[in-house]
N, C-alpha and C. Protein backbone atom coordinates (compact mmCIF):
# COMPACT_ATOMS: atom_id res chain seq x y z
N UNK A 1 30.76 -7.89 48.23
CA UNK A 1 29.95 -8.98 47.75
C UNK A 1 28.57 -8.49 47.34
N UNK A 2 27.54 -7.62 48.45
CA UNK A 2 26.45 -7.01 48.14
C UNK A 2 26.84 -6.40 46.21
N UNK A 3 28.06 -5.51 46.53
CA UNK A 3 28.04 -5.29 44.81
C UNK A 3 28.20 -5.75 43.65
N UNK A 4 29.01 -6.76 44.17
CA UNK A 4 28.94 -7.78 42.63
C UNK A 4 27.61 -8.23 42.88
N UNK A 5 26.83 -8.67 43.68
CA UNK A 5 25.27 -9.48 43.25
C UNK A 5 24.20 -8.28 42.83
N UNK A 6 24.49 -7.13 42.94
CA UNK A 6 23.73 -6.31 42.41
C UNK A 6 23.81 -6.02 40.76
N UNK A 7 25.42 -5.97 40.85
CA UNK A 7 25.49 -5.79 39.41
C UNK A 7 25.84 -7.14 38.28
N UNK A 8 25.49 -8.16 39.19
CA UNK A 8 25.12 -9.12 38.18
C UNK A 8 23.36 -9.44 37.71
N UNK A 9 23.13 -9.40 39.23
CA UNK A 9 21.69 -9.08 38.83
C UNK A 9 20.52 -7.82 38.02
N UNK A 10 21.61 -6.36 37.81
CA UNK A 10 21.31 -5.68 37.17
C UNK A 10 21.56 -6.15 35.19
N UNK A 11 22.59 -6.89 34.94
CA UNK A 11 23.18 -7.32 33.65
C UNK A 11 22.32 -8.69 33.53
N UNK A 12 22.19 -9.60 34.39
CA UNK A 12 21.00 -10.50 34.48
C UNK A 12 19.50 -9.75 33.75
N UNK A 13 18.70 -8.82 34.45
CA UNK A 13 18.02 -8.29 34.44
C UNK A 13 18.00 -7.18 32.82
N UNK A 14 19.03 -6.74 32.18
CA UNK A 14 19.81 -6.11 31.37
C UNK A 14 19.08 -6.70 29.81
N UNK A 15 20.20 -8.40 29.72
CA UNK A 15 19.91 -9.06 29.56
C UNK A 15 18.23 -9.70 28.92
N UNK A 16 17.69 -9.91 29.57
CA UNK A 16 16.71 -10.48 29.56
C UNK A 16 15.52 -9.52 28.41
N UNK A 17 15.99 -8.02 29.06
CA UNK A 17 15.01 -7.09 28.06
C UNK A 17 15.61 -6.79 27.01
N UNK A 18 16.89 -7.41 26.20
CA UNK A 18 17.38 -7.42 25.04
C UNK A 18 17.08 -8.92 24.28
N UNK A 19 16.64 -9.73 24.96
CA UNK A 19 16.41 -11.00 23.80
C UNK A 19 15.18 -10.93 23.24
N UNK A 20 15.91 -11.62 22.41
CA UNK A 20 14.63 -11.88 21.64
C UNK A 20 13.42 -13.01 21.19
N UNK A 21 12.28 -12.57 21.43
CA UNK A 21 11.85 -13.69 21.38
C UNK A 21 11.64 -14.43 20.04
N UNK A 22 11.71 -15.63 19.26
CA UNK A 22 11.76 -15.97 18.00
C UNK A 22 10.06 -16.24 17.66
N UNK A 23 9.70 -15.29 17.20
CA UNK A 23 8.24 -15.16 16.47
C UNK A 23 8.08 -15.29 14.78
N UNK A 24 7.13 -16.23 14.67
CA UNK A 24 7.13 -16.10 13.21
C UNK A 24 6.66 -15.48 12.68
N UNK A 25 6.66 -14.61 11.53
CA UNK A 25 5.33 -13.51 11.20
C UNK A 25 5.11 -14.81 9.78
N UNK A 26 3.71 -14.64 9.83
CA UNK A 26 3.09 -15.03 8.51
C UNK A 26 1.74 -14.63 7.89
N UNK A 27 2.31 -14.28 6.90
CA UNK A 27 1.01 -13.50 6.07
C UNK A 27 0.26 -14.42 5.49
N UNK A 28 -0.87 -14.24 5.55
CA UNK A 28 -2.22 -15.29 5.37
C UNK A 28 -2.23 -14.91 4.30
N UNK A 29 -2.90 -13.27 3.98
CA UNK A 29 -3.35 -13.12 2.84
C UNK A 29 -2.72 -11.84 2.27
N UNK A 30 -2.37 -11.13 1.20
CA UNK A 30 -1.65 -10.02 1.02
C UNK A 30 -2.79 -9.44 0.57
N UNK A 31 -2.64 -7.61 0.67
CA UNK A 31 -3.35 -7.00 0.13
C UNK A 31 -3.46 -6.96 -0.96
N UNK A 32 -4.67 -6.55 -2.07
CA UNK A 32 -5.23 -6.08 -3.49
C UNK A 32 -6.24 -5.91 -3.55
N UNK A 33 -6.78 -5.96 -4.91
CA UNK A 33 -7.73 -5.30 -5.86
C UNK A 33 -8.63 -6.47 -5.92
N UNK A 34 -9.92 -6.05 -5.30
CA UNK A 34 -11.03 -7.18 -5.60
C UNK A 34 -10.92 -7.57 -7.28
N UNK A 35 -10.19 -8.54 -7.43
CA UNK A 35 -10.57 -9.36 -9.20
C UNK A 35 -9.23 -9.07 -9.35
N UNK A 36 -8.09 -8.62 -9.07
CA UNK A 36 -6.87 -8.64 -9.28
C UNK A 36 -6.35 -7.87 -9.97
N UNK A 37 -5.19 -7.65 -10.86
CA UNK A 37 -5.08 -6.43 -11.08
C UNK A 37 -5.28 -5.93 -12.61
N UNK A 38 -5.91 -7.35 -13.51
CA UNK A 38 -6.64 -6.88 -14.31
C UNK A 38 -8.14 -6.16 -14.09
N UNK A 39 -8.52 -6.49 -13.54
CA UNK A 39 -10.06 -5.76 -12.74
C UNK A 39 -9.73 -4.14 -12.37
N UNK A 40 -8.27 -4.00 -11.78
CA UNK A 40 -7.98 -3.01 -11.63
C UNK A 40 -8.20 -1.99 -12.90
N UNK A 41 -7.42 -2.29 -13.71
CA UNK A 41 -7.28 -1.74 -14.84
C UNK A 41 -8.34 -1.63 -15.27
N UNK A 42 -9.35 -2.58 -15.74
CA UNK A 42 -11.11 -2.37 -16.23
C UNK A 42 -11.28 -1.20 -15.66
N UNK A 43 -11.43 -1.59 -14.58
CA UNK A 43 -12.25 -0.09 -13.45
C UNK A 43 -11.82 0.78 -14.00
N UNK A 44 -10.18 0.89 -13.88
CA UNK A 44 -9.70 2.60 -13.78
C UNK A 44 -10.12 2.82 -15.53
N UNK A 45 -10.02 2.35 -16.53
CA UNK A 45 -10.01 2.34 -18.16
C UNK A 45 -11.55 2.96 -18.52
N UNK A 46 -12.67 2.20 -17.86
CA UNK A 46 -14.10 2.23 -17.92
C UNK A 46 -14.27 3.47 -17.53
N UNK A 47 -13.68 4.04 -16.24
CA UNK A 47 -14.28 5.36 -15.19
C UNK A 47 -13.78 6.64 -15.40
N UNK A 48 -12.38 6.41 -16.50
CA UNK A 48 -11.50 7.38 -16.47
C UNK A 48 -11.75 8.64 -17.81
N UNK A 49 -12.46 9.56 -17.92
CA UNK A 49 -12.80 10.64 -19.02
C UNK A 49 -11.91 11.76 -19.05
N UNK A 50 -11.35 11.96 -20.07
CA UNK A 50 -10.66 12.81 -20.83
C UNK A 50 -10.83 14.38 -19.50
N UNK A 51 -9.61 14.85 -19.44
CA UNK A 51 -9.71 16.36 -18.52
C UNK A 51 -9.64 17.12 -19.64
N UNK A 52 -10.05 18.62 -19.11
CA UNK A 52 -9.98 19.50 -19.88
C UNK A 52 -8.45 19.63 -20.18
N UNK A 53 -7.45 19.78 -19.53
CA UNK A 53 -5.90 19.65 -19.69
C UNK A 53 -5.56 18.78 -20.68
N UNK A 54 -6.21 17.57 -20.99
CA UNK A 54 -5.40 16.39 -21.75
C UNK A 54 -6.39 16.97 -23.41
N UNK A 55 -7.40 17.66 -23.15
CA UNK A 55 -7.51 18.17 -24.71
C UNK A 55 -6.57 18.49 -25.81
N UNK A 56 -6.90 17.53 -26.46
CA UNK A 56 -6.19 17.52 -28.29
C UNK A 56 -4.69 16.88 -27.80
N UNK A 57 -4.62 15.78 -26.94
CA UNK A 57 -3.33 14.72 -26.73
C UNK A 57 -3.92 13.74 -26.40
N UNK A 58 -3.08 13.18 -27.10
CA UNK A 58 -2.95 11.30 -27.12
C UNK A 58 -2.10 11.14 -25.58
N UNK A 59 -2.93 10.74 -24.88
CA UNK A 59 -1.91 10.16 -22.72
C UNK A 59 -1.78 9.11 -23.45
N UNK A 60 -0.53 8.38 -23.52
CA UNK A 60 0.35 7.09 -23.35
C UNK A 60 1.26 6.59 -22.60
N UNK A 61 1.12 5.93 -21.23
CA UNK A 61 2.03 5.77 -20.17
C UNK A 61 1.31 4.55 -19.32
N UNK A 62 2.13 5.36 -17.88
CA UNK A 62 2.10 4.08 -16.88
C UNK A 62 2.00 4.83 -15.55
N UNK A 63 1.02 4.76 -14.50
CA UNK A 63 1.25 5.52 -13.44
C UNK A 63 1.25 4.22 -12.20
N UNK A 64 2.76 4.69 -11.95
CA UNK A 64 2.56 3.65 -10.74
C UNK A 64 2.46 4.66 -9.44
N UNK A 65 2.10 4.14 -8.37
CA UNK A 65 1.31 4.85 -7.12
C UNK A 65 1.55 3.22 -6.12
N UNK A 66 1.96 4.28 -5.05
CA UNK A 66 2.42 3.45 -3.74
C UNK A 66 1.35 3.90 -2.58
N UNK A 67 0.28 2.92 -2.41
CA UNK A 67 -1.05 3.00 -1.50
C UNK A 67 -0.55 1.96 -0.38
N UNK A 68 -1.12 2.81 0.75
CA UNK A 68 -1.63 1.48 1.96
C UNK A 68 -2.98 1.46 2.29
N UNK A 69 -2.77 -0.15 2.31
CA UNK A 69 -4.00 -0.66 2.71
C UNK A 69 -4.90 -0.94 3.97
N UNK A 70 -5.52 0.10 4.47
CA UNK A 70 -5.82 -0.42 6.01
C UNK A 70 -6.26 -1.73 6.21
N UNK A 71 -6.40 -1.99 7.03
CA UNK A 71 -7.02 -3.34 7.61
C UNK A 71 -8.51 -3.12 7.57
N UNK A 72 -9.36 -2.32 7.59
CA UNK A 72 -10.30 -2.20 6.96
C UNK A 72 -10.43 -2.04 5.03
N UNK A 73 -9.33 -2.23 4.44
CA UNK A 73 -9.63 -2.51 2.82
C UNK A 73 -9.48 -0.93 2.38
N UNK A 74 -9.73 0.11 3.46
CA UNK A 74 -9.45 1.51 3.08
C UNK A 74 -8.09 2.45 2.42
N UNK A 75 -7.94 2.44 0.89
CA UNK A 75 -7.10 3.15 0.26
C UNK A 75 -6.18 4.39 0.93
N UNK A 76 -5.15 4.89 1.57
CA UNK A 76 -4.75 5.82 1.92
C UNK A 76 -2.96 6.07 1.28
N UNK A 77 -3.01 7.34 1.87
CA UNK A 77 -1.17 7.13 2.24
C UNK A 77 -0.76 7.39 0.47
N UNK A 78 -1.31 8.15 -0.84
CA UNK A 78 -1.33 8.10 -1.66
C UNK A 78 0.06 8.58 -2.76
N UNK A 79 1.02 7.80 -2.89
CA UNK A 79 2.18 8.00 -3.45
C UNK A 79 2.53 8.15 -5.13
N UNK A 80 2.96 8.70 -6.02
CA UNK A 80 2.88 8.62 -6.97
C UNK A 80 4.14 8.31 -7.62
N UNK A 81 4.67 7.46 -7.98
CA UNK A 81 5.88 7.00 -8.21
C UNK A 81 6.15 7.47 -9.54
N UNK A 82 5.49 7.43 -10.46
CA UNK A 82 5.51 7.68 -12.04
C UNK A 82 3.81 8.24 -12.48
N UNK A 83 3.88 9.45 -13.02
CA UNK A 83 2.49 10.51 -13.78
C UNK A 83 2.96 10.21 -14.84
N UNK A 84 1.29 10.65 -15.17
CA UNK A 84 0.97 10.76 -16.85
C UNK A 84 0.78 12.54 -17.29
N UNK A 85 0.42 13.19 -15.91
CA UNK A 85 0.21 14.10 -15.89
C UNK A 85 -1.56 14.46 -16.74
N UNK A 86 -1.57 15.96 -16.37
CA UNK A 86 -2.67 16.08 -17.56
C UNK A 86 -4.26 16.32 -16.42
N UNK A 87 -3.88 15.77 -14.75
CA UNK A 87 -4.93 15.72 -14.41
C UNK A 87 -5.42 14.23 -13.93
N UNK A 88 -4.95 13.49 -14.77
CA UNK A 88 -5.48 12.01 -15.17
C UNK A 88 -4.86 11.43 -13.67
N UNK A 89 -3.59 11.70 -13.53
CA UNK A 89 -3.38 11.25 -11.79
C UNK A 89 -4.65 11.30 -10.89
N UNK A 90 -5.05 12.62 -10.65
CA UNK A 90 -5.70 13.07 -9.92
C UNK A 90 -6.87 12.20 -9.80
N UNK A 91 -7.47 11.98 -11.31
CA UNK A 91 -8.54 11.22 -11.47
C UNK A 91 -8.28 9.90 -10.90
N UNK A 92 -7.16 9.45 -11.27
CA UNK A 92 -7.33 7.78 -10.95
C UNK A 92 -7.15 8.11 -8.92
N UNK A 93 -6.43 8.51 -8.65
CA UNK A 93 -6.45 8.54 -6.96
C UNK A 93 -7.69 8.63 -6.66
N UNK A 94 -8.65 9.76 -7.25
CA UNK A 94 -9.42 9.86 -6.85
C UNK A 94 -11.04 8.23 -6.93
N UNK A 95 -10.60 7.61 -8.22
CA UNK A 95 -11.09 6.71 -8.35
C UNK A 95 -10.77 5.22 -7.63
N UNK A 96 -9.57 5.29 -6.96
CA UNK A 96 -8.99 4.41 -6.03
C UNK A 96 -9.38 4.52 -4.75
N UNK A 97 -9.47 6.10 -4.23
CA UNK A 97 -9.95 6.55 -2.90
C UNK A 97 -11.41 5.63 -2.56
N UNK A 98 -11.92 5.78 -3.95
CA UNK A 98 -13.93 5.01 -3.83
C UNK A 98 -13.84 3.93 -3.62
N UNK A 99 -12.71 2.64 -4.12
CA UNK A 99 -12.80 1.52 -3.70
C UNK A 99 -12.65 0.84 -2.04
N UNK A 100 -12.72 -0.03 -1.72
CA UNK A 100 -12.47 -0.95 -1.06
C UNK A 100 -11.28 -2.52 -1.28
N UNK A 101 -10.23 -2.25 -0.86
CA UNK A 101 -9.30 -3.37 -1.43
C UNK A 101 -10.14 -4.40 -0.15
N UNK A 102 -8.98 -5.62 -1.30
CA UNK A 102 -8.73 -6.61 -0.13
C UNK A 102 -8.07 -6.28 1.15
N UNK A 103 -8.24 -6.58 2.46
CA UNK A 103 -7.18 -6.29 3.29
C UNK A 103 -6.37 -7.13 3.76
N UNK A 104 -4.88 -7.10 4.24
CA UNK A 104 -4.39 -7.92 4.99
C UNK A 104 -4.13 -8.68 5.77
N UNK A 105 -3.86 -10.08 5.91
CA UNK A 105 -3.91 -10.69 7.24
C UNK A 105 -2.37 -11.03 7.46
N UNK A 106 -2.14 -11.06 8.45
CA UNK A 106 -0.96 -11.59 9.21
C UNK A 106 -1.27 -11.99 10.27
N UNK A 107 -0.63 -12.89 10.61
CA UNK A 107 -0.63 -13.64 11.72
C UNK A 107 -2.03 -14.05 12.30
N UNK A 108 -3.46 -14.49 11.21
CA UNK A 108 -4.80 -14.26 11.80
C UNK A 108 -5.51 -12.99 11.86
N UNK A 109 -4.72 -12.02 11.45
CA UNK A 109 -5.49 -10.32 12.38
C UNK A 109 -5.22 -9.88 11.24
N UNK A 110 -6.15 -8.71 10.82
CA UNK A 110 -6.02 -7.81 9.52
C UNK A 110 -5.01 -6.49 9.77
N UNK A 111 -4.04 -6.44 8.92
CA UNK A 111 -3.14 -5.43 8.97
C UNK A 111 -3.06 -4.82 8.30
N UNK A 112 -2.54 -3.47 7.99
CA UNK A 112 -2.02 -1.91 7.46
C UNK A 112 -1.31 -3.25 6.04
N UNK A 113 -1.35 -2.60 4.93
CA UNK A 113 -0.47 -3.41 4.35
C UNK A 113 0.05 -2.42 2.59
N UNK A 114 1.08 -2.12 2.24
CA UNK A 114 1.75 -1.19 1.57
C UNK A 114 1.63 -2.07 -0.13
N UNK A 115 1.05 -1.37 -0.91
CA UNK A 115 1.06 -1.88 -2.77
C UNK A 115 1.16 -0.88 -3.17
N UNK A 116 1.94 -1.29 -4.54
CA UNK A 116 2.66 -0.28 -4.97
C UNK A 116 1.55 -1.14 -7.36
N UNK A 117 0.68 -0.04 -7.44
CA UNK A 117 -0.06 -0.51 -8.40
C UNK A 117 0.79 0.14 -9.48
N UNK A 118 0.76 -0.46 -10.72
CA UNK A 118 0.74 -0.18 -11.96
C UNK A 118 -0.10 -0.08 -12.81
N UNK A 119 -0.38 0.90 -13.56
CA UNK A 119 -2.01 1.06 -14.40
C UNK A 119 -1.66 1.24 -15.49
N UNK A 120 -1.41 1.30 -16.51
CA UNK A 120 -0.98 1.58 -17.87
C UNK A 120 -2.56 2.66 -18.35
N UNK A 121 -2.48 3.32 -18.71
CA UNK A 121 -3.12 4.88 -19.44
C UNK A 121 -2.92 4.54 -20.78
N UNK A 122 -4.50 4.89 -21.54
CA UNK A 122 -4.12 5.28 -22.91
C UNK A 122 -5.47 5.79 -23.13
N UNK A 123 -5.32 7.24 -23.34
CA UNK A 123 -6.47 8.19 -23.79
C UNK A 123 -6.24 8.90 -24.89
N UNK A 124 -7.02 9.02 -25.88
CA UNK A 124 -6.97 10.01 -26.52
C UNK A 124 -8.30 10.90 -26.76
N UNK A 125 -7.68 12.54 -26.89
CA UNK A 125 -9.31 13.10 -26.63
C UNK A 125 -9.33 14.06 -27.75
């Protein structure tokens, strides 16, 4: 008898640290680009000067890049999904690193939060 009440109370006990509790997650606010993601584009278009590499070519493309966003608005975690090559990557990360995004909220509290930007490029030098 002692063993069956042990090992019901062990599967009792078992139990209990496998449920789950039903929590809602809800995101208040999602991460971005102060002014959205035309602002984005201004910035990067305005800041972005010809490398010595992209001399005597026309860059025509799209660089998308997969950033997280700390909960402090801080750019990291820098992914490059699609280059233009030429250097011009380098530049725009590096011109993304200087900003400050929006940051995330969930659930009330600012969170880590993952964007994946699209910039469209067009230089000629």
């Amino acid at each position: 008898m002692k063993t069956f009440v042990l090992i019901s109370l062990f599967f009792a006990f078992s139990l209990t640290g496998f449920a789950q509790v039903n929590q809602e997650v809800r995101i208040d606010r999602e991460a971005s680009y102060p002014g959205g993601d035309e602002a984005l584009v201004t910035y990067v278009w305005q800041n972005l000067t010809p490398t010595e590499q992209s001399k005597g070519h026309v860059i025509s493309g799209e660089i998308m890049v997969s950033i997280d966003v700390l909960s402090d608005g801080k750019p990291v975690n820098f992914v490059f999904l699609t280059k233009v090559g030429y250097g011009i990557d380098e530049q725009v990360q590096s011109l993304l690193e200087k900003q400050t995004f929006v940051y995330s909220i969930q659930n009330g509290q600012p969170v880590k939060m993952n964007l994946v930007l699209s910039i469209p490029i067009r230089l000629r030098h």
